[in-house]
Protein backbone atom coordinates (compact mmCIF):
# COMPACT_ATOMS: atom_id res chain seq x y z
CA UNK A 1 59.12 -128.00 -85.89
CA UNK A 2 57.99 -131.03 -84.20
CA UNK A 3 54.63 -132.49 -86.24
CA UNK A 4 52.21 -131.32 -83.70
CA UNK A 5 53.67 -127.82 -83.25
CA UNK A 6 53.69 -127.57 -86.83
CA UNK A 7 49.60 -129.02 -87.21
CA UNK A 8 48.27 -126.97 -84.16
CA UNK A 9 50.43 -123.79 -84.55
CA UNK A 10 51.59 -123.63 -80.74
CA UNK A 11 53.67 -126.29 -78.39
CA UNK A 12 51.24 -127.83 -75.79
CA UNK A 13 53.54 -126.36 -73.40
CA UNK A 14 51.21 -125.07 -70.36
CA UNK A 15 53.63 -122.93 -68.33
CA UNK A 16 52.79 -119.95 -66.08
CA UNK A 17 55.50 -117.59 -68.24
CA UNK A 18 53.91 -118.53 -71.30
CA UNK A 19 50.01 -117.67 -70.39
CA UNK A 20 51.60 -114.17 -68.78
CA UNK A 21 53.68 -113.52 -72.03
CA UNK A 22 50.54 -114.05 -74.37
CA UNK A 23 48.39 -111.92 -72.33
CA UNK A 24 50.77 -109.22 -72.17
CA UNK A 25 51.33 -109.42 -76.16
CA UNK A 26 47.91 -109.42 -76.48
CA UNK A 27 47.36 -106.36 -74.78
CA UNK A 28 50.03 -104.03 -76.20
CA UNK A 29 48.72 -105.49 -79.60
CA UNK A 30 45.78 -104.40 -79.20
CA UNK A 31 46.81 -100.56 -77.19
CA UNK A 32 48.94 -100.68 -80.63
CA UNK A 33 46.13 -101.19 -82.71
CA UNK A 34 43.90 -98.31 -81.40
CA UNK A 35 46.73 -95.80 -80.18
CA UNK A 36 49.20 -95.97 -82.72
CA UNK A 37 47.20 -97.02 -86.30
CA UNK A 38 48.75 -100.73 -86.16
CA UNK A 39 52.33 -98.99 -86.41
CA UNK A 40 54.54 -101.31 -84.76
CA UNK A 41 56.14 -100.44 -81.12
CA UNK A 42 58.84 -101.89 -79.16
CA UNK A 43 56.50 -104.22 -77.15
CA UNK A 44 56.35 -106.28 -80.76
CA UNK A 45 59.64 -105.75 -81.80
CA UNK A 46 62.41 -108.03 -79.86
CA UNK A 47 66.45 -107.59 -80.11
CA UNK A 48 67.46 -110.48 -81.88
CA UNK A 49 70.46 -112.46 -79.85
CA UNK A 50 71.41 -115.64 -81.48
CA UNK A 51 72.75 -118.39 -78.90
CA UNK A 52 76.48 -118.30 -77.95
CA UNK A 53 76.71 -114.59 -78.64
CA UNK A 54 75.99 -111.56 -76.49
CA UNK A 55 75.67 -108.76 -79.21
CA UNK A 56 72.27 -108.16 -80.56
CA UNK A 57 71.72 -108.31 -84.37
CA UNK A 58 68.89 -105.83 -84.27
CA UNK A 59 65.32 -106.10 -83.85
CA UNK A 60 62.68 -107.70 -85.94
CA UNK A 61 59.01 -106.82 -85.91
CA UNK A 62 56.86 -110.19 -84.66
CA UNK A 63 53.65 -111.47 -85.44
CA UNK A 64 51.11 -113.14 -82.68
CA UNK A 65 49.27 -115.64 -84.11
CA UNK A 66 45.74 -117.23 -83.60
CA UNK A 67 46.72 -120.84 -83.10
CA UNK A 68 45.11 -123.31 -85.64
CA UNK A 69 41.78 -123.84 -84.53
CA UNK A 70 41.14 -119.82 -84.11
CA UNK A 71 42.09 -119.20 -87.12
CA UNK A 72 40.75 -116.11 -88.35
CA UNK A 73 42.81 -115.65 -91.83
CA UNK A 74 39.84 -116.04 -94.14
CA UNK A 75 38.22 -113.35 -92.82
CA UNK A 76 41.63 -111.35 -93.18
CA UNK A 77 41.87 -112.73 -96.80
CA UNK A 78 38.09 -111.51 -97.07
CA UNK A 79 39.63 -108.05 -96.60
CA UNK A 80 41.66 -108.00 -99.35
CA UNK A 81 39.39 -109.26 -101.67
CA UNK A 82 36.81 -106.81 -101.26
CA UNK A 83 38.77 -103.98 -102.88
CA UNK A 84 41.72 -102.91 -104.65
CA UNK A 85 42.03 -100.16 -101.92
CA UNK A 86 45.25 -100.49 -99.96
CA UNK A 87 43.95 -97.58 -97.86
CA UNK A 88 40.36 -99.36 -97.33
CA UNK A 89 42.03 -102.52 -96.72
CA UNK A 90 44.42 -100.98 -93.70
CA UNK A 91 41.40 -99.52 -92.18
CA UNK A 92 38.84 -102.83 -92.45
CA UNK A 93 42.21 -104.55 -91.05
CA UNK A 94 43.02 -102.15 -88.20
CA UNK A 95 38.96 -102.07 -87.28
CA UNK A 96 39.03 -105.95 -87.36
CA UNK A 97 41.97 -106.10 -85.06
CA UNK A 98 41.41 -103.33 -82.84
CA UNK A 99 37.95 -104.93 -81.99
CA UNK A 100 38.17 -108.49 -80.22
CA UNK A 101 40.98 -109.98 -81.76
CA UNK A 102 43.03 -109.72 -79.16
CA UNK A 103 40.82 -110.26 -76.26
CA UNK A 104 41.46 -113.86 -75.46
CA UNK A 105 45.10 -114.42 -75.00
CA UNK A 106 44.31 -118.61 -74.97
CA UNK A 107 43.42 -118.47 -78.46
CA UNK A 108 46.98 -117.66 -79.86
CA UNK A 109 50.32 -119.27 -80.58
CA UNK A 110 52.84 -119.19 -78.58
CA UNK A 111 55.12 -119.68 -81.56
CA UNK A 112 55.73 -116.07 -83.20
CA UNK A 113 56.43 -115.26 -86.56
CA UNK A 114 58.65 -112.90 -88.62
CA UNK A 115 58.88 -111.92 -92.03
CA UNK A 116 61.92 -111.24 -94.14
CA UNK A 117 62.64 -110.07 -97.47
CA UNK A 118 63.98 -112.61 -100.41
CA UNK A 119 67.07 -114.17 -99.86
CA UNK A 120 67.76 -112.17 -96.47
CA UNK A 121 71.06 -112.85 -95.10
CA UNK A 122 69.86 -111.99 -91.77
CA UNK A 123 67.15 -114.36 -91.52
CA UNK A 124 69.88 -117.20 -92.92
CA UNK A 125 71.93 -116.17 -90.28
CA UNK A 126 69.39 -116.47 -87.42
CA UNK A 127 67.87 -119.25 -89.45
CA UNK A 128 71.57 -121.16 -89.58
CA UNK A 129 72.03 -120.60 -85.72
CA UNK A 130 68.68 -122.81 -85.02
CA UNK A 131 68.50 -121.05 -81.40
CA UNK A 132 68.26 -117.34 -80.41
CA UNK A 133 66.61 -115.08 -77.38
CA UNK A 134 63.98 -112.67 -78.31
CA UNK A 135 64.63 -109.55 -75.90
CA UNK A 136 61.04 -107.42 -75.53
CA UNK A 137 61.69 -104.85 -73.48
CA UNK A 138 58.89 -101.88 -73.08
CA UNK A 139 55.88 -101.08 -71.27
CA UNK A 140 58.38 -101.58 -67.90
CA UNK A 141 58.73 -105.44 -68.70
CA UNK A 142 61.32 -107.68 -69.95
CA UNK A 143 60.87 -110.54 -71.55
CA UNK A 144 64.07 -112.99 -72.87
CA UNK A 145 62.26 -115.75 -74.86
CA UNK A 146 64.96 -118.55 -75.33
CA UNK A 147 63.49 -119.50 -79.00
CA UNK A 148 64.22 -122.44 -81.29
CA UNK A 149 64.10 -121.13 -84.74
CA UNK A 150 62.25 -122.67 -87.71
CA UNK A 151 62.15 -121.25 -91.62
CA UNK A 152 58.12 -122.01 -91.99
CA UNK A 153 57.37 -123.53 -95.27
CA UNK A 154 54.37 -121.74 -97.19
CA UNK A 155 52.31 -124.79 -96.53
CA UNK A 156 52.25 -124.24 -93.28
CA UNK A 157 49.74 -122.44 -91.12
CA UNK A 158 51.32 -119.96 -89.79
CA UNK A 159 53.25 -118.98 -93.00
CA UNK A 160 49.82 -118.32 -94.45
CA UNK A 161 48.40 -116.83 -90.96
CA UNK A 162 51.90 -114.17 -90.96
CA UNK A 163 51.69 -113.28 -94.87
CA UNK A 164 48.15 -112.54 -94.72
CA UNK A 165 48.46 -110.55 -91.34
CA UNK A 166 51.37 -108.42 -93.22
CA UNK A 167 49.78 -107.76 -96.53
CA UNK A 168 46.90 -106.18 -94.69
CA UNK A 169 49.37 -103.17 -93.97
CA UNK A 170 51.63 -104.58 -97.12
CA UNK A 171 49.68 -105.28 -100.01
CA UNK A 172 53.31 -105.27 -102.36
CA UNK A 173 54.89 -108.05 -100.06
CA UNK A 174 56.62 -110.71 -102.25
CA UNK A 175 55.19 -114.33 -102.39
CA UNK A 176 59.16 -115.28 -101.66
CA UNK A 177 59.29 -113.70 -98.24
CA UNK A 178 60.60 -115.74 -95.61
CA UNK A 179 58.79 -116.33 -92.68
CA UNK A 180 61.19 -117.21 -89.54
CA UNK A 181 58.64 -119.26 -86.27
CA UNK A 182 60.23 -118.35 -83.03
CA UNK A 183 59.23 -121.47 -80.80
CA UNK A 184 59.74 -120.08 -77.08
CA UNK A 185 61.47 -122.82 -74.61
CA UNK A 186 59.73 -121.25 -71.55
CA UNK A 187 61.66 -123.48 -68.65
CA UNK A 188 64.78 -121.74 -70.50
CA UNK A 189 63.19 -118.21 -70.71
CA UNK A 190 63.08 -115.27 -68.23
CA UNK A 191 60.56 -112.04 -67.12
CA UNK A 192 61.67 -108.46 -65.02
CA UNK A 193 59.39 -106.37 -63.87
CA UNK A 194 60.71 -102.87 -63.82
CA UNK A 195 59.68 -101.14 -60.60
């Protein structure tokens, strides 16, 4: 990830198909959050394509990010710390985000996130082909993100930002999860509108 990607959380890429994207996610994050308990939908859950094939892998569940000067994970991390509930902990969490998080598309990443399990030959594999699309497709819009793929190390911010997100609804999730960043190349990517 270049240095200031990595340091701010997002590319200072300002392109019309990025601010729509965000907005969108931000939305169906949030219909998720209040509709369906946090229970992830299609909207947040891409086909995986890596580049120079045409056959989809399968589809990973993403994570939207508040870039690095929204940050809101010690608050998240607050959470957890306040009991040993998982139960209380999913509720404060789903509260949290059903409230305002998602209200101001500007303040997140365009880089999203994904988290494996140890040692995950699929996220080598997507990891080892450095470049895949991320196919959203629900809601009657389709979205191919043409992504550069990074393995995030757990110093950086949006490692932290994604494994505190997930152990809101996770509490058991191992420390040696690996978190994929899904940089978007948004000259290279494309939007439908289903009529």
């Amino acid at each position: 990830m270049s240095s200031i990607a990595a340091t701010m959380g997002q590319s200072l890429v300002d392109h019309p198909l990025k601010k729509s994207f965000l907005k969108w996610q931000c939305l169906t994050r949030q219909i998720m959050m209040r509709d369906n308990q946090g229970r992830p939908d299609v909207s947040i859950m891409p086909s995986v394509v890596l580049a120079e094939t045409s056959e989809s892998m399968g589809h990973i569940i993403t994570i939207l990010n508040k870039a690095h000067g929204y940050s809101l994970v010690p608050e998240m991390q607050h959470m957890m710390r306040k009991t040993n509930d998982p139960a209380q902990i999913r509720n404060a969490a789903l509260q949290f985000l059903s409230a305002t998080y998602y209200q101001r598309a500007a303040e997140f990443s365009d880089i999203l996130t994904s988290t494996f399990p140890p040692a995950s030959q699929g996220a080598a594999q997507i990891r080892a082909a450095e470049r895949c699309s991320l196919i959203f497709d629900a809601y009657g819009q389709s979205w191919q993100l043409d992504c550069k793929v990074w393995q995030l190390a757990d110093h950086n911010p949006l490692f932290e930002a994604t494994m505190t997100h997930n152990r809101l609804f996770n509490p058991a999730l191992p420390n040696e999860s690996v978190v994929l960043g899904f940089e978007p190349d948004w000259s290279a990517s494309s939007f439908k509108q289903e009529n």
